[in-house]
C-alpha atoms as a PDB file:
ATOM      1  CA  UNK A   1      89.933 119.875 106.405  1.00  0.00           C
ATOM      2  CA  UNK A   2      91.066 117.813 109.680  1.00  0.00           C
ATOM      3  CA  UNK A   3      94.631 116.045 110.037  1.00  0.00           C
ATOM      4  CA  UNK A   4      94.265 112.223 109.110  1.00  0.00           C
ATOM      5  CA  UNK A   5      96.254 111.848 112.189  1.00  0.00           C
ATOM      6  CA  UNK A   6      96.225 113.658 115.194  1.00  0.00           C
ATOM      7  CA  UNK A   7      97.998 117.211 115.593  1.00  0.00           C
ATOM      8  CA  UNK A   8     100.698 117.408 118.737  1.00  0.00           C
ATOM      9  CA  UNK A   9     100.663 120.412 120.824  1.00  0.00           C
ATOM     10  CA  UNK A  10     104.057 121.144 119.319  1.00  0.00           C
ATOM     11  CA  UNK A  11     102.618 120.869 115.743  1.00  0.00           C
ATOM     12  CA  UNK A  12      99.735 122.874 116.291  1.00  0.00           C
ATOM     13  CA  UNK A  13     101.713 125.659 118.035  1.00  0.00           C
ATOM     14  CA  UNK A  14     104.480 125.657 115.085  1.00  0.00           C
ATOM     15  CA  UNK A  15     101.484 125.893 112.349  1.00  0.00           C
ATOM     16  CA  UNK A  16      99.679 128.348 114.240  1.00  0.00           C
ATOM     17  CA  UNK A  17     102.657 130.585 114.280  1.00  0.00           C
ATOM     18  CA  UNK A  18     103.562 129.912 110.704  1.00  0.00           C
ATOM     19  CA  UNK A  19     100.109 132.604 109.956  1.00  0.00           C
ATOM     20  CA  UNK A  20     100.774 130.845 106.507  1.00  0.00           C
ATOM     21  CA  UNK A  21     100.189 127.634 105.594  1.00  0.00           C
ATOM     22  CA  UNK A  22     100.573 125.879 102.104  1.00  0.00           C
ATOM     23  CA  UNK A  23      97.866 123.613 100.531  1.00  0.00           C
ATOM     24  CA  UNK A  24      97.748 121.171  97.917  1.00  0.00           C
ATOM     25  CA  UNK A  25      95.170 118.902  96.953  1.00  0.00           C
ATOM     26  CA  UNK A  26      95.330 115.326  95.988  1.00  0.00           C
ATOM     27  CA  UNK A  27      93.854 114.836  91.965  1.00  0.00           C
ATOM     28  CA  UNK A  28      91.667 111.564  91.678  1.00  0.00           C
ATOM     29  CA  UNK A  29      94.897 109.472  90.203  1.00  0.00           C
ATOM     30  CA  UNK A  30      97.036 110.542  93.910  1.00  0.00           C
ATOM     31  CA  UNK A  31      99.624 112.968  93.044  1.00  0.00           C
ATOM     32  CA  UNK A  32      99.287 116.525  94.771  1.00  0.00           C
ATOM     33  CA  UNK A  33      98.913 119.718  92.695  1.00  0.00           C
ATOM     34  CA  UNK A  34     100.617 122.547  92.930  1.00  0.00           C
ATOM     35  CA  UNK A  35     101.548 124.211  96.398  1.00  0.00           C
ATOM     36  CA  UNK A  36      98.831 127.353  97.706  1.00  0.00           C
ATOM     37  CA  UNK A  37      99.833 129.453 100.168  1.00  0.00           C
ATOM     38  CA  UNK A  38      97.071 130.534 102.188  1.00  0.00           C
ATOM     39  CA  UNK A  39      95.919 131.799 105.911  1.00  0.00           C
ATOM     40  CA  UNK A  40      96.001 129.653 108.503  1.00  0.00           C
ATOM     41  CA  UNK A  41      94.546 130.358 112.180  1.00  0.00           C
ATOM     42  CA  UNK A  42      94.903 127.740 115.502  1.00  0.00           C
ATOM     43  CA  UNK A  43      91.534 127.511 117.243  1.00  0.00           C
ATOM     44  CA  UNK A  44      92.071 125.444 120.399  1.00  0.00           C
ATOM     45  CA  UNK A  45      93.281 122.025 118.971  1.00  0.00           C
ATOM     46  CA  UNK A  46      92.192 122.760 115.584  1.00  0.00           C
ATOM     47  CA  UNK A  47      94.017 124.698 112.310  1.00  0.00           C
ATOM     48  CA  UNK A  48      91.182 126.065 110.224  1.00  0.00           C
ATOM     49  CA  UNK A  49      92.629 127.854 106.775  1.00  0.00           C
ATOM     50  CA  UNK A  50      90.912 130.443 104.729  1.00  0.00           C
ATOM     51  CA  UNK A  51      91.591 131.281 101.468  1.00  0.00           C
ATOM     52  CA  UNK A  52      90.916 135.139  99.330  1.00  0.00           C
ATOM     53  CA  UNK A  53      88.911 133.425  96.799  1.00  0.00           C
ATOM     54  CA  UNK A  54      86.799 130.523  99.251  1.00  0.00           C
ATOM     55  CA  UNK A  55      85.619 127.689  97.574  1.00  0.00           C
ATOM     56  CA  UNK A  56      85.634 129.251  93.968  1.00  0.00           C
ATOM     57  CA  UNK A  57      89.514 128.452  94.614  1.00  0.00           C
ATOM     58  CA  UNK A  58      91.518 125.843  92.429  1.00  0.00           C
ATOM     59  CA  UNK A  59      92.536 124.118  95.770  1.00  0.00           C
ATOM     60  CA  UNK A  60      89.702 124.040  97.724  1.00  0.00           C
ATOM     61  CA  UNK A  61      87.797 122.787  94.154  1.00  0.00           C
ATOM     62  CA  UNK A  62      90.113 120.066  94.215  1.00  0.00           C
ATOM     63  CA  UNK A  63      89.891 118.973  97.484  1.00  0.00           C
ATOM     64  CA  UNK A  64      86.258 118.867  97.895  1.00  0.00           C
ATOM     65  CA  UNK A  65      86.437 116.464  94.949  1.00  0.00           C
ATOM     66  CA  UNK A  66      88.670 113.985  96.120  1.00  0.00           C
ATOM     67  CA  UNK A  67      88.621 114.509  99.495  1.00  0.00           C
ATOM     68  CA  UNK A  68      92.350 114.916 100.498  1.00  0.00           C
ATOM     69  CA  UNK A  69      95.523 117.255 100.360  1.00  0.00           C
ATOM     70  CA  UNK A  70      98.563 117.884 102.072  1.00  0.00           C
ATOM     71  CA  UNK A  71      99.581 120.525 104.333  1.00  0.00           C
ATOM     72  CA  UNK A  72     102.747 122.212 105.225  1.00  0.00           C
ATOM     73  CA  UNK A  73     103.857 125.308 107.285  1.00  0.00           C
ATOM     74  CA  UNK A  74     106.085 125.546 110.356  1.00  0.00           C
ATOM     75  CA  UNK A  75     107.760 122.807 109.233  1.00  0.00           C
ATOM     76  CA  UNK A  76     105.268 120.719 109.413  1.00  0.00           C
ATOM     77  CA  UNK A  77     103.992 118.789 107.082  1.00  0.00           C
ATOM     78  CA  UNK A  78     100.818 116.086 106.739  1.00  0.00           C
ATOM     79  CA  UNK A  79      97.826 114.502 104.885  1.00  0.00           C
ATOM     80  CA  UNK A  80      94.689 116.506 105.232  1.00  0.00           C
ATOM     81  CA  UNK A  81      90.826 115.233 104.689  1.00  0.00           C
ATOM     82  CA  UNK A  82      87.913 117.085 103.505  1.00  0.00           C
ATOM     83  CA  UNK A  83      85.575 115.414 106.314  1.00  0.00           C
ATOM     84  CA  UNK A  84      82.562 117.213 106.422  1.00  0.00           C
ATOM     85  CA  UNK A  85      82.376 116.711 102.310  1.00  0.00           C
ATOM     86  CA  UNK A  86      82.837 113.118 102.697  1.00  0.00           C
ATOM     87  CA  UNK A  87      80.507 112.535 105.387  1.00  0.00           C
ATOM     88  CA  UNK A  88      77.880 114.527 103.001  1.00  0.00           C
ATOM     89  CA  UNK A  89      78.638 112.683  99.901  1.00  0.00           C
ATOM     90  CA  UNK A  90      78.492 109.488 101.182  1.00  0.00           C
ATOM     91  CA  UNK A  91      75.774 109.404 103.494  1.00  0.00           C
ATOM     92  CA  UNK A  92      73.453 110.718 100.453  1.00  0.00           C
ATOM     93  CA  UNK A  93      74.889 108.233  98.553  1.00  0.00           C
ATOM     94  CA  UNK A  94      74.247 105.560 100.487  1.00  0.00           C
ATOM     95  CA  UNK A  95      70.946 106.591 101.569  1.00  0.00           C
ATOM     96  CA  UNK A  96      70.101 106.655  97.674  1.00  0.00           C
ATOM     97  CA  UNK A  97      71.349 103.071  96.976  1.00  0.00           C
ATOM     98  CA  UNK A  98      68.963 102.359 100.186  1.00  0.00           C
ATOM     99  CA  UNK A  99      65.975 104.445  98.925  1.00  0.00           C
ATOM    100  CA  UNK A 100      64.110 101.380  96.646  1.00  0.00           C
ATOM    101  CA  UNK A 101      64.708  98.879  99.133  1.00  0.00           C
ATOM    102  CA  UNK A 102      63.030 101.013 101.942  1.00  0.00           C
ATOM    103  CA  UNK A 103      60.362 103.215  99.447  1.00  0.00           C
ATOM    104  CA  UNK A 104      58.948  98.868  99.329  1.00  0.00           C
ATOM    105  CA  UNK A 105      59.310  98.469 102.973  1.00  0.00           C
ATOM    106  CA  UNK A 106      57.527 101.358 103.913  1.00  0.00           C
ATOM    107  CA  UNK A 107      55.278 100.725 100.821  1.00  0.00           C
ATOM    108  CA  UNK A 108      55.652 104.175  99.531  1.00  0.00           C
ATOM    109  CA  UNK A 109      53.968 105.054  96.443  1.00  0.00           C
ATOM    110  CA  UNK A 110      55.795 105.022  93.655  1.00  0.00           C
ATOM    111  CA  UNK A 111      55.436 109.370  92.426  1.00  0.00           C
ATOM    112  CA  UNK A 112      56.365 109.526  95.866  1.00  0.00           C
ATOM    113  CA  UNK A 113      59.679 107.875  96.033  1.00  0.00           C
ATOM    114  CA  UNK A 114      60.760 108.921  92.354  1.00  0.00           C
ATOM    115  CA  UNK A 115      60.255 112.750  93.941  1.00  0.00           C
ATOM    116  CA  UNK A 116      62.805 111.344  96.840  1.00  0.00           C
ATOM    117  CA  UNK A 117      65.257 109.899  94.527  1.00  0.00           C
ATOM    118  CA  UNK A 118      65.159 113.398  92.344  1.00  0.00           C
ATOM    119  CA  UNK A 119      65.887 115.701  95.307  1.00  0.00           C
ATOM    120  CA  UNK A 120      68.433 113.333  97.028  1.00  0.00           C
ATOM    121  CA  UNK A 121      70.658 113.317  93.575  1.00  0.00           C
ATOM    122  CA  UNK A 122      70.001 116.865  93.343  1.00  0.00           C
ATOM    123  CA  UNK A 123      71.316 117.351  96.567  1.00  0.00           C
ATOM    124  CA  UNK A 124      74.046 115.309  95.758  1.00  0.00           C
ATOM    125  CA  UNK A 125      75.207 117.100  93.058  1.00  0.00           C
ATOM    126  CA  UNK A 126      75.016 120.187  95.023  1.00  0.00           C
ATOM    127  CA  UNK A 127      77.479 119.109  97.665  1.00  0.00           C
ATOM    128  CA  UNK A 128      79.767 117.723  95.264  1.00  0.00           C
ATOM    129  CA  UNK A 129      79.774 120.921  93.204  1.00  0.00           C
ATOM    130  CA  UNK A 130      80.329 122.793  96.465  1.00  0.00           C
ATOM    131  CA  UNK A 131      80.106 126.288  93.922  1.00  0.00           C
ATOM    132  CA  UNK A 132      81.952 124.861  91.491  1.00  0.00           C
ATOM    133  CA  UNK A 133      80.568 125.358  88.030  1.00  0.00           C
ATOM    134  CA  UNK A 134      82.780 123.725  85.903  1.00  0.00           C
ATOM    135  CA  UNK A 135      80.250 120.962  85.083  1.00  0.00           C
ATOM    136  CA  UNK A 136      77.017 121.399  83.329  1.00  0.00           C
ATOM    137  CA  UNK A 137      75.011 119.266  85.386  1.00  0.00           C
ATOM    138  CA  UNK A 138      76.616 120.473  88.335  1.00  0.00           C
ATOM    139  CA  UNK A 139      75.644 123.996  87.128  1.00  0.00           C
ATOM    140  CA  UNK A 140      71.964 123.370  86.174  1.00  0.00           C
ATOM    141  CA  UNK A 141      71.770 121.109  89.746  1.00  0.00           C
ATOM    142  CA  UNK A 142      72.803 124.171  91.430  1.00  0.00           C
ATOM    143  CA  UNK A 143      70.906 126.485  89.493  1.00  0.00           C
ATOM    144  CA  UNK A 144      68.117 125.035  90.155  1.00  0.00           C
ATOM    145  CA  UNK A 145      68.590 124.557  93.598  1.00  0.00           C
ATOM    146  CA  UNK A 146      69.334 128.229  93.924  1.00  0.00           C
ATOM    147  CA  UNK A 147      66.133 129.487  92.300  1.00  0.00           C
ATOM    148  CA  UNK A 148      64.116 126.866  94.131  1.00  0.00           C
ATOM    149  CA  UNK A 149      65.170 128.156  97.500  1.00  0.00           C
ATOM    150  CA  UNK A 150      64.914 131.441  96.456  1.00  0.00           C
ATOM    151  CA  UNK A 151      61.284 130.997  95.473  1.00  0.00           C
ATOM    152  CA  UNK A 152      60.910 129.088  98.753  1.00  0.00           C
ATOM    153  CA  UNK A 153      62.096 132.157 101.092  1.00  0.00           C
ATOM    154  CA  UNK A 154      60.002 135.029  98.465  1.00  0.00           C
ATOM    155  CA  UNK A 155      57.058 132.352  99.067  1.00  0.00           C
ATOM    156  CA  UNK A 156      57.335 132.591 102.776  1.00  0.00           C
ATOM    157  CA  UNK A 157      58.110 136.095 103.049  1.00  0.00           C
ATOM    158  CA  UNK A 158      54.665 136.293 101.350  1.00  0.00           C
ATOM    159  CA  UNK A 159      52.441 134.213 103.410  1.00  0.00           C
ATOM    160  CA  UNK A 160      54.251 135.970 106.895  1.00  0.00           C
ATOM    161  CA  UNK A 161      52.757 139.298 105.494  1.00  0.00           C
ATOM    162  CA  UNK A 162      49.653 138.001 104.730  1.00  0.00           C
ATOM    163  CA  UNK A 163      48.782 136.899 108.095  1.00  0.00           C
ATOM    164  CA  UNK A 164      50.142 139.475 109.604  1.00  0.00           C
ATOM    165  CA  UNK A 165      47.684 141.471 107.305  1.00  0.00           C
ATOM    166  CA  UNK A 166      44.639 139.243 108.844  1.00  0.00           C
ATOM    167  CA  UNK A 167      45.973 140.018 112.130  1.00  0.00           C
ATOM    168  CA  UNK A 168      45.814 143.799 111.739  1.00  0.00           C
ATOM    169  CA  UNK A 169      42.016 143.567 109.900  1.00  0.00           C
ATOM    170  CA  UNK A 170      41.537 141.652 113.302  1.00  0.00           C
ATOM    171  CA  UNK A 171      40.237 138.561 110.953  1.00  0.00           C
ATOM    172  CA  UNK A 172      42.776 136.469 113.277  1.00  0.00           C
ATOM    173  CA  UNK A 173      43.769 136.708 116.872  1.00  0.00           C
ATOM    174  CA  UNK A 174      47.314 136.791 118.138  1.00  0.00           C
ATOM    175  CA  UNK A 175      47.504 133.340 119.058  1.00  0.00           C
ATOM    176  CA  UNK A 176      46.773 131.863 115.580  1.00  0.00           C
ATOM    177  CA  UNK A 177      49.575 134.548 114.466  1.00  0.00           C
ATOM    178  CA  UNK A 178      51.769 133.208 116.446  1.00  0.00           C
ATOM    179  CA  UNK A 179      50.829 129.844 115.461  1.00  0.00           C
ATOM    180  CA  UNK A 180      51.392 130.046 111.746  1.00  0.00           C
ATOM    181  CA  UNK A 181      54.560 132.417 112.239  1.00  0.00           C
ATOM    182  CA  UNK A 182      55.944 128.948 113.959  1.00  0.00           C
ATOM    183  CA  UNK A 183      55.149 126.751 111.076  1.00  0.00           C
ATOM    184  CA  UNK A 184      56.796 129.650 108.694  1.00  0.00           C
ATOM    185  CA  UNK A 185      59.924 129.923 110.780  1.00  0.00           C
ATOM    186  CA  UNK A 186      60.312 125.950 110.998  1.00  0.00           C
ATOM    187  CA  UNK A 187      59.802 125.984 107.316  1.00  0.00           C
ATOM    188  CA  UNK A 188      62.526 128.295 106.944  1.00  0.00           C
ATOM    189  CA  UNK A 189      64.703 126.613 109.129  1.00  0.00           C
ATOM    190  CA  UNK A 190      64.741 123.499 106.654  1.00  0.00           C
ATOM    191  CA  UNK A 191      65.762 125.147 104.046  1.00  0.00           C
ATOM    192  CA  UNK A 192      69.386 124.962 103.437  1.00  0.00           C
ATOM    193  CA  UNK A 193      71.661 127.918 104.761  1.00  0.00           C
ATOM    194  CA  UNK A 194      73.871 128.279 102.293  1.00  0.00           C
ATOM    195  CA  UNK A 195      71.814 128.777  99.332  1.00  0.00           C
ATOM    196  CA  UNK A 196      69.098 130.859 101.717  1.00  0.00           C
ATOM    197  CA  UNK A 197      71.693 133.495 102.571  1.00  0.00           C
ATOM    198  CA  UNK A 198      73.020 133.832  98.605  1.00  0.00           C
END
């Protein structure tokens, strides 16, 4: 979450000291829920706040999906935005309401757009849900995303041993191990980290 406006040295150093630092969210109709206390740390010019239960938490839940809290410790006390969320949500969303008109431009067949549109509201749902499982959609969205990448990385795993096996029957040289290990490891590399390390 990063201050809608930005923090003085004064502020920063009273927050940091505070250790504590109270959080509410902002619900969809604008009024705040209930105050969380919660630890705070100052990094440089930044407060970053952690919380026992992460983002299975009622407050962080809530401010992933509107966006917004308020903060107060030291006695100091501001609006807050979820930026990183927003920036996520909305450049998907955007990029879906773009997807048709570019899918013609590019003139893209049609399985092959739908396929786009599917994973890009899949991954949509995903960030919004941000481990919350409250919704059914959200649930099955992240389920699915789960046991996809999951497949992904046992899928991988699989073809690294297998080549390694053709190395060691000296069927392939070291060069084309190497080779193929790249392509592996840049395929693992795209898959998200989040879900990869779960």
């Amino acid at each position: 979450m990063t201050s809608t406006a930005p923090w003085t040295d004064d502020e920063l150093d009273r927050v940091g000291a505070a250790e504590e630092l109270e959080v509410a969210s902002r619900s969809r109709d604008g009024l705040l829920s209930g105050w969380r206390t919660i630890w705070v740390v100052r990094v440089d010019n930044g407060i970053y706040v952690r919380s026992v239960n992460g983002p299975t938490s009622a407050w962080f839940r809530g401010t992933r999906a509107c966006h917004e809290g308020r903060v107060q410790a030291g006695g100091v006390e501001r609006d807050v935005a979820g930026e990183r969320l927003l920036a996520e949500t909305t450049a998907t969303e955007e990029a879906l309401k773009a997807l048709p008109t570019l899918a013609e431009e590019l003139d893209t067949a049609p399985a092959v757009a739908e396929r786009m549109r599917q994973e890009y509201e899949t991954h949509l749902l995903v960030v919004r849900a941000g481990g919350d499982t409250a919704a059914s959609d959200e649930t099955d969205a992240l389920r699915h995303h789960r046991h996809y990448t999951a497949l992904r990385l046992a899928l991988l795993a699989h073809k690294r041993s297998t080549v390694l096996r053709l190395r060691d029957d000296h069927e392939i040289d070291d060069t084309v191990l190497r080779h193929v290990q790249r392509h592996l490891d840049l395929e693992e590399v795209r898959l998200p980290r989040r879900q990869a390390a779960e």
